[in-house]
N, C-alpha and C. Protein backbone atom coordinates (compact mmCIF):
# COMPACT_ATOMS: atom_id res chain seq x y z
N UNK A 1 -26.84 -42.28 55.87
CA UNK A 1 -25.88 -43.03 55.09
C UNK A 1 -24.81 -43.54 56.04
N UNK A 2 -24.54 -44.73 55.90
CA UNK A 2 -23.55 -45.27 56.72
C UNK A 2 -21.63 -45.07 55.66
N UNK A 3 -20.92 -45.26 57.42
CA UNK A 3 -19.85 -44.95 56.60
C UNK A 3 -19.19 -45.58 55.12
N UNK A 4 -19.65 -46.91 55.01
CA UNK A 4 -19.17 -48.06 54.07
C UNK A 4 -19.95 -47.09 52.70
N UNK A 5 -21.31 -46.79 52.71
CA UNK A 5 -22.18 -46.07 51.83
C UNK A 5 -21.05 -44.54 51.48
N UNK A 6 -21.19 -44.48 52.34
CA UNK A 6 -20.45 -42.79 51.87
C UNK A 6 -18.87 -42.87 51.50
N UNK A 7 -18.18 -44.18 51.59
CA UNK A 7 -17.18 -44.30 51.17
C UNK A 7 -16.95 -45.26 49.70
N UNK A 8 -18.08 -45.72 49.26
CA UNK A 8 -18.27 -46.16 48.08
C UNK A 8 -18.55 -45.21 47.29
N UNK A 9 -19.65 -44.02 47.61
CA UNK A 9 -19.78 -43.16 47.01
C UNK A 9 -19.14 -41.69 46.36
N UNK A 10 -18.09 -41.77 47.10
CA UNK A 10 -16.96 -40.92 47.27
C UNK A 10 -16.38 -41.35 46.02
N UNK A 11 -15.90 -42.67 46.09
CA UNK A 11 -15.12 -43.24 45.13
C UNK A 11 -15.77 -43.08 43.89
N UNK A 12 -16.87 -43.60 43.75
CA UNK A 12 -17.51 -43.48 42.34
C UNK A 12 -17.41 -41.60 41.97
N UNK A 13 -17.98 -40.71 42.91
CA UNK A 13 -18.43 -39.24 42.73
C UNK A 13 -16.27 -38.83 41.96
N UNK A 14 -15.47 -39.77 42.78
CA UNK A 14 -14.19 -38.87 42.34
C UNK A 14 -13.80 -40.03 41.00
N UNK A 15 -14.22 -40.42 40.31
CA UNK A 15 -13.72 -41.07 38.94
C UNK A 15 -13.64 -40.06 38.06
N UNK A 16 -12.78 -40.48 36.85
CA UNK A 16 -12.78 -39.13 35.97
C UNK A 16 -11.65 -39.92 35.09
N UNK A 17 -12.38 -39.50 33.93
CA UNK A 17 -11.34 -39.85 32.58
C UNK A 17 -9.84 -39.62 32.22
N UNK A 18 -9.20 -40.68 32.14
CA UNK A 18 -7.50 -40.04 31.83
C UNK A 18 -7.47 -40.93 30.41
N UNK A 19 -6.74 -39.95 29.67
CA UNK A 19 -6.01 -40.27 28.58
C UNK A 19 -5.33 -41.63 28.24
N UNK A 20 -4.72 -42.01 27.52
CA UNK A 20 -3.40 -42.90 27.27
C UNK A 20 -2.23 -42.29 27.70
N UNK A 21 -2.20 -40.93 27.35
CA UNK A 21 -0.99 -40.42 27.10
C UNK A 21 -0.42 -40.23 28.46
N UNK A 22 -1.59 -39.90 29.25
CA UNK A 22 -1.35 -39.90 30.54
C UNK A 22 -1.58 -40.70 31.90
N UNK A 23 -1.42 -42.76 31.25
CA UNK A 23 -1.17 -43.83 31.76
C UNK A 23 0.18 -44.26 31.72
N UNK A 24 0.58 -44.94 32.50
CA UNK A 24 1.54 -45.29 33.14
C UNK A 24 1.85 -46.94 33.39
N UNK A 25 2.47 -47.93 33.75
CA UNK A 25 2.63 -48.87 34.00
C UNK A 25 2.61 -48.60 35.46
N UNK A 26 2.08 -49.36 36.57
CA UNK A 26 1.83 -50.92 35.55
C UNK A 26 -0.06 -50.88 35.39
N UNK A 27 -0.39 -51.43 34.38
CA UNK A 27 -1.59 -51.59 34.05
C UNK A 27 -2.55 -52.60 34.75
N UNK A 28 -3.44 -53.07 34.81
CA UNK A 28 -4.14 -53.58 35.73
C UNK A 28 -3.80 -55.35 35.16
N UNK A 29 -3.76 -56.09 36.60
CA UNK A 29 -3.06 -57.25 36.29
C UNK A 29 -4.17 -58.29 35.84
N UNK A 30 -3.86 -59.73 35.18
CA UNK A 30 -5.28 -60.54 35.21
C UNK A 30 -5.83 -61.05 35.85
N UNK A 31 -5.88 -60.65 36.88
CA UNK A 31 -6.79 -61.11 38.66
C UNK A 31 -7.47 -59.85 38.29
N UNK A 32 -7.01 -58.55 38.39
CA UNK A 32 -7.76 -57.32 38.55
C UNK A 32 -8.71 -57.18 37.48
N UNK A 33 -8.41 -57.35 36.38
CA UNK A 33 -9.18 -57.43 34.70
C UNK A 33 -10.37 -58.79 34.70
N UNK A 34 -9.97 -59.35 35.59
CA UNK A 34 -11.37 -60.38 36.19
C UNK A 34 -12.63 -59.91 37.30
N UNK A 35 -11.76 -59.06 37.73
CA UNK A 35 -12.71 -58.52 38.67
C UNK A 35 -13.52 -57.87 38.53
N UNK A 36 -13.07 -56.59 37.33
CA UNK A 36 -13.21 -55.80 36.40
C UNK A 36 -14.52 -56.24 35.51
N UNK A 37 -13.89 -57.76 35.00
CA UNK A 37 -15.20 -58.13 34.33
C UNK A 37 -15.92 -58.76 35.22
N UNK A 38 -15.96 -59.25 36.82
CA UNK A 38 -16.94 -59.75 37.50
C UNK A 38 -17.73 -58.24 37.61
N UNK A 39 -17.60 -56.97 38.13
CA UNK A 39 -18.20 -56.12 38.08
C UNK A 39 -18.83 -55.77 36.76
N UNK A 40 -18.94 -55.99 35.94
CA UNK A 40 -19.32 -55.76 34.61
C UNK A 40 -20.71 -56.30 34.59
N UNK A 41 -20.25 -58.03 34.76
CA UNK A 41 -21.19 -58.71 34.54
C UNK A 41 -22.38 -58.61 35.75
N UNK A 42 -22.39 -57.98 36.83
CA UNK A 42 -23.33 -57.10 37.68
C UNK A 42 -24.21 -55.87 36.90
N UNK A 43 -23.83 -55.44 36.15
CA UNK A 43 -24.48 -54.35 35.54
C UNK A 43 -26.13 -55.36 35.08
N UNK A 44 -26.79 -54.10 35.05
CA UNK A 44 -28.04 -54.49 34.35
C UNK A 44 -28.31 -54.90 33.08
N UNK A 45 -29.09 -56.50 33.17
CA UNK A 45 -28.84 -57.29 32.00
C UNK A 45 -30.57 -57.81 32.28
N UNK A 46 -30.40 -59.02 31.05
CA UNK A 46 -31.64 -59.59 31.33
C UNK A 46 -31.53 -61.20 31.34
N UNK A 47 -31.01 -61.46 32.18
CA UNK A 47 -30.67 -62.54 32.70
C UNK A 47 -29.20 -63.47 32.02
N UNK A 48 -29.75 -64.39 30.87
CA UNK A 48 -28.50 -65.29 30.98
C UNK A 48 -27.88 -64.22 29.53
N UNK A 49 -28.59 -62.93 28.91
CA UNK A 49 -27.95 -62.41 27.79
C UNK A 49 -26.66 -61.72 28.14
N UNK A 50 -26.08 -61.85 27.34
CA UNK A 50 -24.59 -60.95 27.43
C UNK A 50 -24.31 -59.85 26.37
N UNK A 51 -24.96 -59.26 25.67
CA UNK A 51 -24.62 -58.57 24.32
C UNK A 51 -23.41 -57.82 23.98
N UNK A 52 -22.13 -58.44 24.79
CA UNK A 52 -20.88 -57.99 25.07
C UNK A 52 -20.05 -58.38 25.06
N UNK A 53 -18.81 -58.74 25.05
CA UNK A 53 -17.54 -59.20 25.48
C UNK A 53 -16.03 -58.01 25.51
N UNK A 54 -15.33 -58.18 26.15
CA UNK A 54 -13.89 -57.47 25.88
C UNK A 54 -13.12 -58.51 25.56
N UNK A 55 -12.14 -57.56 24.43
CA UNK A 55 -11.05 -58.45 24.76
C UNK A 55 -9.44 -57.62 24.83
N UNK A 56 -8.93 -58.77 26.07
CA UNK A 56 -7.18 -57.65 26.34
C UNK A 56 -6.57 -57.84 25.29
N UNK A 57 -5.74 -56.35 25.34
CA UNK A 57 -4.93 -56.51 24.89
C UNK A 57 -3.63 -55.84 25.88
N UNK A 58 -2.88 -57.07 26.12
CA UNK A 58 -1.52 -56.84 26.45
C UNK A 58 -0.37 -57.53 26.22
N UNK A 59 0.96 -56.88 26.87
CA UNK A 59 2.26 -57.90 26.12
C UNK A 59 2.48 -57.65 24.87
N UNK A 60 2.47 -58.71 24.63
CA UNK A 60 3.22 -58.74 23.10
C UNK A 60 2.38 -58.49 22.45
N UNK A 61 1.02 -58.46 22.45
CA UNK A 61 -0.14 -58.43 21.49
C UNK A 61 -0.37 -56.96 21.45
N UNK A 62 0.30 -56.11 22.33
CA UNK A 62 -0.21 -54.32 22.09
C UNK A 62 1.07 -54.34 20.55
N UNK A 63 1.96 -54.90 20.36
CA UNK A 63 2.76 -54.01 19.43
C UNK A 63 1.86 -54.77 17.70
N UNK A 64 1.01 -56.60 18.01
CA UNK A 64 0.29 -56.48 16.63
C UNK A 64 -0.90 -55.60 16.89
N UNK A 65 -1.42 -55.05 17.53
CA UNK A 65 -2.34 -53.99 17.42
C UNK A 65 -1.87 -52.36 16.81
N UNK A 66 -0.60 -52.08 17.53
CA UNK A 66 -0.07 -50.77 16.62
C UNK A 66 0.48 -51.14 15.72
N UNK A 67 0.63 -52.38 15.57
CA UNK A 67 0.80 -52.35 13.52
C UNK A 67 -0.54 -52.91 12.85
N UNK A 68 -1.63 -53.01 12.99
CA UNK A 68 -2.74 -52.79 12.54
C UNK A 68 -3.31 -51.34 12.67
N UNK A 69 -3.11 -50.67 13.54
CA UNK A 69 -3.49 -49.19 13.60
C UNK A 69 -2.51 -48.72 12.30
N UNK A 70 -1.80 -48.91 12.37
CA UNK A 70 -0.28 -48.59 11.03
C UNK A 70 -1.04 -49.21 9.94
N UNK A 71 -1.30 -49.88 9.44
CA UNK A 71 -1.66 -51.05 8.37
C UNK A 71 -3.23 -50.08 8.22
N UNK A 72 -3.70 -49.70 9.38
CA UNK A 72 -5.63 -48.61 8.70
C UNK A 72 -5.22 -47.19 8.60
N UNK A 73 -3.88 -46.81 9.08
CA UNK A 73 -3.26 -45.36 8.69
C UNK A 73 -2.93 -44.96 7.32
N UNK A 74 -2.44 -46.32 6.92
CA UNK A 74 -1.66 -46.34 5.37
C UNK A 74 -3.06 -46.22 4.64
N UNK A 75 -3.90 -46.93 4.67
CA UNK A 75 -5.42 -47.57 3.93
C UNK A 75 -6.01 -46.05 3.99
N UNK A 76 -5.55 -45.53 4.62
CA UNK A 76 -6.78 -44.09 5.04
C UNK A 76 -5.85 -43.04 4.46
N UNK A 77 -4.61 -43.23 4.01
CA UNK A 77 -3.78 -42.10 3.23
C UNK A 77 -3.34 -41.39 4.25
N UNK A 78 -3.12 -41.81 5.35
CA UNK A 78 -2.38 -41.09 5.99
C UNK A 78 -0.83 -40.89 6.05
N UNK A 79 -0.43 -41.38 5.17
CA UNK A 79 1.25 -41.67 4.96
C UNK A 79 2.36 -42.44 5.93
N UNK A 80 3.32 -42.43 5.68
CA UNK A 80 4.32 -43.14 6.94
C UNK A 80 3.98 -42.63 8.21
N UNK A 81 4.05 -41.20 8.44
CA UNK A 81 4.09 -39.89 9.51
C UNK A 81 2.53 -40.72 10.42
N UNK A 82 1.75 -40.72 9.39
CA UNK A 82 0.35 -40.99 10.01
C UNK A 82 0.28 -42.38 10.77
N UNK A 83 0.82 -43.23 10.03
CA UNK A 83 0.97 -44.76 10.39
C UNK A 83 1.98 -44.69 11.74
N UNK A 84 2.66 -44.14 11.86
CA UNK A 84 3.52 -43.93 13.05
C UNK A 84 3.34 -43.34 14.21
N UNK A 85 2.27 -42.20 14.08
CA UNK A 85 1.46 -42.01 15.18
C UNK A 85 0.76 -42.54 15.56
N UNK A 86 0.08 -43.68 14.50
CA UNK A 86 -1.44 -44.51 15.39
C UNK A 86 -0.69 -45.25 16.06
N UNK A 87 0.43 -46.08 15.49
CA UNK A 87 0.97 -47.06 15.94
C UNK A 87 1.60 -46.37 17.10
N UNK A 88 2.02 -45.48 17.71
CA UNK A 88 2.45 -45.06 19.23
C UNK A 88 1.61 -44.44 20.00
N UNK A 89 0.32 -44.27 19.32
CA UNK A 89 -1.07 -43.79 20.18
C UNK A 89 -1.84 -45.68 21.28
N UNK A 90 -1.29 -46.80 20.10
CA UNK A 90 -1.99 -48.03 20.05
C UNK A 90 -0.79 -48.46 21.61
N UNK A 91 0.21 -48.03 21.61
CA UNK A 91 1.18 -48.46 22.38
C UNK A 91 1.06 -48.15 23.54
N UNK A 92 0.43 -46.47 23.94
CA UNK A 92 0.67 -45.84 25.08
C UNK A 92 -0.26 -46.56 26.30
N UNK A 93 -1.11 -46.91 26.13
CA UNK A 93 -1.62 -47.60 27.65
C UNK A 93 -1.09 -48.57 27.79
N UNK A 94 -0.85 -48.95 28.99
CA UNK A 94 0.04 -50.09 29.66
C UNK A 94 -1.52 -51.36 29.27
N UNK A 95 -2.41 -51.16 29.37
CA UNK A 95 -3.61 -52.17 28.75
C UNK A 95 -4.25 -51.80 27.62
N UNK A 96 -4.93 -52.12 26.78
CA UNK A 96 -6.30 -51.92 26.09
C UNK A 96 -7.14 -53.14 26.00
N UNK A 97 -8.49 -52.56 25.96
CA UNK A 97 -9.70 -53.64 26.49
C UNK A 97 -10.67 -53.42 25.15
N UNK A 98 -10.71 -54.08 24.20
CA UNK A 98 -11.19 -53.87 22.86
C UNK A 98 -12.71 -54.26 23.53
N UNK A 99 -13.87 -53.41 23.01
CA UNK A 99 -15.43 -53.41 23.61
C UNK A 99 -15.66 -53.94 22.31
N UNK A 100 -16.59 -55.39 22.49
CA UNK A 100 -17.32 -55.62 21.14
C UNK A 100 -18.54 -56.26 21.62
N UNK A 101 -19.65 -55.35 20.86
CA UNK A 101 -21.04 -55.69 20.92
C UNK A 101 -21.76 -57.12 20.40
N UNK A 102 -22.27 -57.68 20.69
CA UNK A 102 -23.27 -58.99 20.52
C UNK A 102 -24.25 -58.63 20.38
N UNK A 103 -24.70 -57.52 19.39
CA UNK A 103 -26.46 -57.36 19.51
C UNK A 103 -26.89 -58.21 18.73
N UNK A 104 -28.26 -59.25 19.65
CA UNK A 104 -28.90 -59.78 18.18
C UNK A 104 -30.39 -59.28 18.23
N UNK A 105 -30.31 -59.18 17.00
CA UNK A 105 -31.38 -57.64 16.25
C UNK A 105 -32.79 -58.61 16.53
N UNK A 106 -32.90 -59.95 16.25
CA UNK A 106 -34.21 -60.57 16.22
C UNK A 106 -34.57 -61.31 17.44
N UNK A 107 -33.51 -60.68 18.53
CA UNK A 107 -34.10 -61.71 19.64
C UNK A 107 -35.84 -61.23 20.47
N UNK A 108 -36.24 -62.69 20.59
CA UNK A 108 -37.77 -62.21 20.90
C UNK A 108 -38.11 -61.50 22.00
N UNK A 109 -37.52 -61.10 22.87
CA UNK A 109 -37.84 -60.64 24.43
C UNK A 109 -36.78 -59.38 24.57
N UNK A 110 -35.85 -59.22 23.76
CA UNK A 110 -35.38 -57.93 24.06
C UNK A 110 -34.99 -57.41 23.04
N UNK A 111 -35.29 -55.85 22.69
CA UNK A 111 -34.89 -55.32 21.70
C UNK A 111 -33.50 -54.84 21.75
N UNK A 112 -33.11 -54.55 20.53
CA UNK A 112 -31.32 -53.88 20.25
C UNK A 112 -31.18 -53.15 21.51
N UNK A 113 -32.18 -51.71 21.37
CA UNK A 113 -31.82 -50.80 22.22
C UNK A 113 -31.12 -51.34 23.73
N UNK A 114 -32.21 -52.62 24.25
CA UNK A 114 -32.54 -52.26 25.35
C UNK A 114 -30.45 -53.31 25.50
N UNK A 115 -30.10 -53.85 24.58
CA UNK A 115 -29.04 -54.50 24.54
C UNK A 115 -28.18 -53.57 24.60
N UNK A 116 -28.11 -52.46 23.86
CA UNK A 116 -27.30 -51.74 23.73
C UNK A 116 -26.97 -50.66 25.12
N UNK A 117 -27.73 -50.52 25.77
CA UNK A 117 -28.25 -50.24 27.40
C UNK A 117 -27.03 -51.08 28.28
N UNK A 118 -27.64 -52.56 28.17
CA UNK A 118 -26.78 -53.19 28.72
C UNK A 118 -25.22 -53.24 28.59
N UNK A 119 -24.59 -53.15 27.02
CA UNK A 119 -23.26 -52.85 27.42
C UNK A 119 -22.67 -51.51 27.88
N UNK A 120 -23.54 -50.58 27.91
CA UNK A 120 -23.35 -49.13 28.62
C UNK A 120 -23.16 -50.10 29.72
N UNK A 121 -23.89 -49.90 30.34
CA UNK A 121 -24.34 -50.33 32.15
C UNK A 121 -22.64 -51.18 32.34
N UNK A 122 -22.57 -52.00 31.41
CA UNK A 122 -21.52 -53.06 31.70
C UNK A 122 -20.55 -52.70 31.98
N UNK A 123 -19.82 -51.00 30.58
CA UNK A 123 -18.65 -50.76 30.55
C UNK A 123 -18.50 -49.44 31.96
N UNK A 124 -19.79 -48.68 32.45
CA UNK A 124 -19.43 -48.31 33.64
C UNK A 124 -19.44 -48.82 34.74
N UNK A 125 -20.08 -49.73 34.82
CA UNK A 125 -19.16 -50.96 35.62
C UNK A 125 -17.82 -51.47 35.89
N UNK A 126 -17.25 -51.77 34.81
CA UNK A 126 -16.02 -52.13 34.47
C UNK A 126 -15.02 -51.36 35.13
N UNK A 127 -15.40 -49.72 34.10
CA UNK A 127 -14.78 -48.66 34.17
C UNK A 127 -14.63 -48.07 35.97
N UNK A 128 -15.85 -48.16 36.38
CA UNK A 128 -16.08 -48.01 38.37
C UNK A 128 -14.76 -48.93 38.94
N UNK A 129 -14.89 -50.31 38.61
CA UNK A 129 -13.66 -51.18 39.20
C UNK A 129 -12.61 -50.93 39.05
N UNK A 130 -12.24 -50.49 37.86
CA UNK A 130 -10.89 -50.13 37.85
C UNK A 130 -10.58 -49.05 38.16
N UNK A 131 -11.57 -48.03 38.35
CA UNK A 131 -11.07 -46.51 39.28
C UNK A 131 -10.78 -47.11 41.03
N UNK A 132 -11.79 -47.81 41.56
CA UNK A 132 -11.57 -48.45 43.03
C UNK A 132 -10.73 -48.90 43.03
N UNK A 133 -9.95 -50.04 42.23
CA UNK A 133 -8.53 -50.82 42.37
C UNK A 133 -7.72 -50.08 42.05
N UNK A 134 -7.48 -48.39 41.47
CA UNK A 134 -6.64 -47.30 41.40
C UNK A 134 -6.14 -47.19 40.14
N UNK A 135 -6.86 -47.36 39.27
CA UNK A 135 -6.41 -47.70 37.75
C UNK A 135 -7.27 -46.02 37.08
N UNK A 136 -6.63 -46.15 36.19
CA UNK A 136 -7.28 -44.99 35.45
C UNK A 136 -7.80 -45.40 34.02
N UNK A 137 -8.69 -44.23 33.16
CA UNK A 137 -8.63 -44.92 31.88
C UNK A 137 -9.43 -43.94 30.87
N UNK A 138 -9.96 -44.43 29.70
CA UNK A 138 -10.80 -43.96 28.98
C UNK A 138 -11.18 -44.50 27.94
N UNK A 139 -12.47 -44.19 27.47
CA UNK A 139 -12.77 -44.80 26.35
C UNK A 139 -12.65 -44.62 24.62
N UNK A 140 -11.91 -44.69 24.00
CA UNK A 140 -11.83 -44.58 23.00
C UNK A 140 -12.35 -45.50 21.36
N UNK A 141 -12.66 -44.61 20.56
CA UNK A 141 -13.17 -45.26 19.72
C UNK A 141 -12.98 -44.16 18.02
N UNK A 142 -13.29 -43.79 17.35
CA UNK A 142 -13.24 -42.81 16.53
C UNK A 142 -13.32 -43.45 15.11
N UNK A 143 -12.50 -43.28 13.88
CA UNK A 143 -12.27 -44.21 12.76
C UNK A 143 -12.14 -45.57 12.51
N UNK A 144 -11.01 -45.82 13.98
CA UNK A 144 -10.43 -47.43 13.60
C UNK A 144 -11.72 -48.13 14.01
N UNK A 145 -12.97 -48.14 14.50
CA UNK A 145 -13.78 -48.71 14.78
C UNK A 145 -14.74 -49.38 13.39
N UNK A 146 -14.55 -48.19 12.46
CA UNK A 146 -14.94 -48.14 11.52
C UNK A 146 -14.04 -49.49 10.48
N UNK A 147 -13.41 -50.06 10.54
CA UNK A 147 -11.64 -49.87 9.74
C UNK A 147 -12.09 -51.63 9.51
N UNK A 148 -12.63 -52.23 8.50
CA UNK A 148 -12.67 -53.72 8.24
C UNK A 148 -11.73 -54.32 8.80
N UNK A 149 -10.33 -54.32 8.39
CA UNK A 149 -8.78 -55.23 8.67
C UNK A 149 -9.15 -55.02 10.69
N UNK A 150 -9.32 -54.25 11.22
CA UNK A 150 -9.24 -54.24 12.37
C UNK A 150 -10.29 -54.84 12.92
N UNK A 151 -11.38 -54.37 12.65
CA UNK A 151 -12.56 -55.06 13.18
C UNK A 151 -12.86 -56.40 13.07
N UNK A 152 -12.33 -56.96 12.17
CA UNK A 152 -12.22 -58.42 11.60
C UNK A 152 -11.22 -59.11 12.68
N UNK A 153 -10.40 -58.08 13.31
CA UNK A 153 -9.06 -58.99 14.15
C UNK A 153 -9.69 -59.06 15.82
N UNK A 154 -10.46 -58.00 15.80
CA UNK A 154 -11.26 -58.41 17.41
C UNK A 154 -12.46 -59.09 16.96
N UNK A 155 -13.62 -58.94 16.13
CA UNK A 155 -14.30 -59.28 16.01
C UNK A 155 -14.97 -60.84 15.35
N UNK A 156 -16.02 -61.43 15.84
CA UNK A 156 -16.75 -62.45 15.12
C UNK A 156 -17.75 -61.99 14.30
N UNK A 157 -18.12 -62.51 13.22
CA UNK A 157 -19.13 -62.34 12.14
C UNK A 157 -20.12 -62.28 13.42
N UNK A 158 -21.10 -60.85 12.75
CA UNK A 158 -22.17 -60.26 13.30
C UNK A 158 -21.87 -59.47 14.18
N UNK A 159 -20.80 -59.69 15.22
CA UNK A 159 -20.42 -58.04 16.43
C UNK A 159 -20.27 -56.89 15.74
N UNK A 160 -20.15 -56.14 16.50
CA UNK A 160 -19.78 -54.66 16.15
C UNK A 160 -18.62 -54.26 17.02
N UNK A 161 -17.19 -53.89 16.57
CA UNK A 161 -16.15 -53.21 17.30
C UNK A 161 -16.57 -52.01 17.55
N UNK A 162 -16.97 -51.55 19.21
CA UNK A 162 -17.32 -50.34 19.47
C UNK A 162 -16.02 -49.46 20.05
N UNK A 163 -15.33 -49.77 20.39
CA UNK A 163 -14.12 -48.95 20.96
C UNK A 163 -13.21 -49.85 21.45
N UNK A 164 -11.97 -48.80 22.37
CA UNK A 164 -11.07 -49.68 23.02
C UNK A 164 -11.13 -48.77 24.93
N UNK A 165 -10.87 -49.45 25.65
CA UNK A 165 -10.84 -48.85 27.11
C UNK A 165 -8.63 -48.64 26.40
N UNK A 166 -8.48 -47.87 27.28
CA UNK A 166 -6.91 -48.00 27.65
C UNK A 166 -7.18 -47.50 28.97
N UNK A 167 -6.30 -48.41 29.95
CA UNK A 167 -6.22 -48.59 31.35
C UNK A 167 -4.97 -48.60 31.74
N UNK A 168 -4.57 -48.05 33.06
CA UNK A 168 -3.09 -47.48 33.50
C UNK A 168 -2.93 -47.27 34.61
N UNK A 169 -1.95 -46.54 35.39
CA UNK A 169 -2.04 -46.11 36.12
C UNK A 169 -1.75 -44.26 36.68
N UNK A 170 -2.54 -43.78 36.70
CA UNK A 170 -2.80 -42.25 36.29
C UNK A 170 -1.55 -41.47 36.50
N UNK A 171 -0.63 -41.06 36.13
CA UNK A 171 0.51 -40.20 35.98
C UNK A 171 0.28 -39.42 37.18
N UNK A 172 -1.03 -38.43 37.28
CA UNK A 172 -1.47 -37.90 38.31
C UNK A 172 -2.91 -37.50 38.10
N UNK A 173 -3.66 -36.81 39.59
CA UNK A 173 -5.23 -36.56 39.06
C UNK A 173 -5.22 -35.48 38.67
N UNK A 174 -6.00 -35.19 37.73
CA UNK A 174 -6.13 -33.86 37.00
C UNK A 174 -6.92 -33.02 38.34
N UNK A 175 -6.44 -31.59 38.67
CA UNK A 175 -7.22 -30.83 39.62
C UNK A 175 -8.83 -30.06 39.19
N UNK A 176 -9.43 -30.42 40.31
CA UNK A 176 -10.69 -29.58 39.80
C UNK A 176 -11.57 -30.05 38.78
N UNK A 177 -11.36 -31.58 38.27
CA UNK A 177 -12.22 -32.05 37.29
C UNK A 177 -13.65 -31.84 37.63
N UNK A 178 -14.26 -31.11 36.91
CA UNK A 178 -15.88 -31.01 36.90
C UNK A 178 -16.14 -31.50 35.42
N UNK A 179 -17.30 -32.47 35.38
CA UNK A 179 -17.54 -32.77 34.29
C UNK A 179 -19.18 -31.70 33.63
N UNK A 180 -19.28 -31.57 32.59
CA UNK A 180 -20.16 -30.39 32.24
C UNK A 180 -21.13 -31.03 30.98
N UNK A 181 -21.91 -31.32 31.48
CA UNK A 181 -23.31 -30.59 32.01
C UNK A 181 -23.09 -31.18 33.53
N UNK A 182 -24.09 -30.32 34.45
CA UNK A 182 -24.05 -30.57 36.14
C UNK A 182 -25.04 -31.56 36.48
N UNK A 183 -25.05 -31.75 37.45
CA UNK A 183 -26.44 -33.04 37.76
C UNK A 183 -27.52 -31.81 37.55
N UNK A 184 -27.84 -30.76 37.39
CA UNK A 184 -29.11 -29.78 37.17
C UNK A 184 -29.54 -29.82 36.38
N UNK A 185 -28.40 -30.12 35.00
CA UNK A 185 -28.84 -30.15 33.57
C UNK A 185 -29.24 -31.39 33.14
N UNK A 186 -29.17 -32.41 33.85
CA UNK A 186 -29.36 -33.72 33.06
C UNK A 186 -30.47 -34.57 33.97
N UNK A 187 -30.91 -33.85 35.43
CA UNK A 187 -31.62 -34.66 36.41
C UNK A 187 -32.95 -33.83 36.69
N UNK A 188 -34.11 -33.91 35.87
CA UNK A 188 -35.18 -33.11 35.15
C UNK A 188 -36.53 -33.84 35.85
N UNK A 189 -37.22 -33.39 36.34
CA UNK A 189 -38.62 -33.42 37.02
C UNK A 189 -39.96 -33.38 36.05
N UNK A 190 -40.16 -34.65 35.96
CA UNK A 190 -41.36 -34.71 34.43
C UNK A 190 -42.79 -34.30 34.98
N UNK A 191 -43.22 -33.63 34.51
CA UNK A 191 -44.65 -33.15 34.99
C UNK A 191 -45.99 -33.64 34.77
């Protein structure tokens, strides 16, 4: 392995998930969030398909997003208390990168799955670039994905809102991150 090899690999082997809570400004700029998606669009695809897009959210547009998180808090009975936490959960990354799927179910040469493959591949892609340019992040998704009023505000008729990235800059690295299961448990010898 040459040094350039073992120093790419380093980088990818030390990535590791951070919170919102524990991002920071400044968030990744729109040169870097291009790059981000030039690495993306490297991931494994099948040629001119895309079954993907992001879209930012920053500026002024993070505070109508925590009042739509507020606006699916109320809808879900979560009361004022509840609406006030989504809405300062929606706030805390200095970015969010709303993931929305393009699967089309009848295309002749590739099935859902193998689409659904591809925006994996895409978003650790993504996710790789912005650990190298020193950004941190994670993926989130849970109820509001679920949530019509929201999904309707990222989405076009037929996508699917799969989550949101929030991207930052890491407060600090968490020590000793091992992620669990090990490469033993998941890297299996078929007989």
């Amino acid at each position: 392995m040459n040094q350039a090899q073992d120093l790419a690999l380093q980088a990818l082997l030390g990535r590791y998930s951070v919170g919102p809570k524990h991002l920071l400004e400044p968030g990744p700029s729109p040169e870097e969030l291009e790059l981000m998606a030039r690495a993306a669009l490297r991931a494994p695809d099948h040629g001119e398909l895309v079954p993907w897009r992001f879209k930012v959210v920053r500026g002024a547009a993070r505070q109508r997003m925590a009042e739509l998180f507020a606006e699916a808090a109320r809808a879900a009975g979560k009361g004022e208390e509840g609406a006030q936490m989504d809405a300062e959960r929606a706030l805390r990354p200095p970015v969010s990168v709303a993931i929305v799927a393009r699967i089309d179910l009848g295309h002749p040469q590739v099935p859902a799955h193998e689409q659904w493959v591809a925006l994996g591949g895409a978003l650790a892609q993504f996710m790789s670039a912005a650990h190298l340019l020193g950004y941190g992040g994670k993926m989130l998704s849970g109820a509001k994905v679920r949530n019509p009023q929201i999904a309707a505000a990222f989405c076009e008729p037929g996508e699917t809102l799969v989550g949101w990235l929030a991207l930052g800059t890491p407060a600090k690295r968490p020590e000793g991150a091992q992620r669990k299961p090990g490469p033993q448990e998941v890297l299996q010898l078929w007989a």
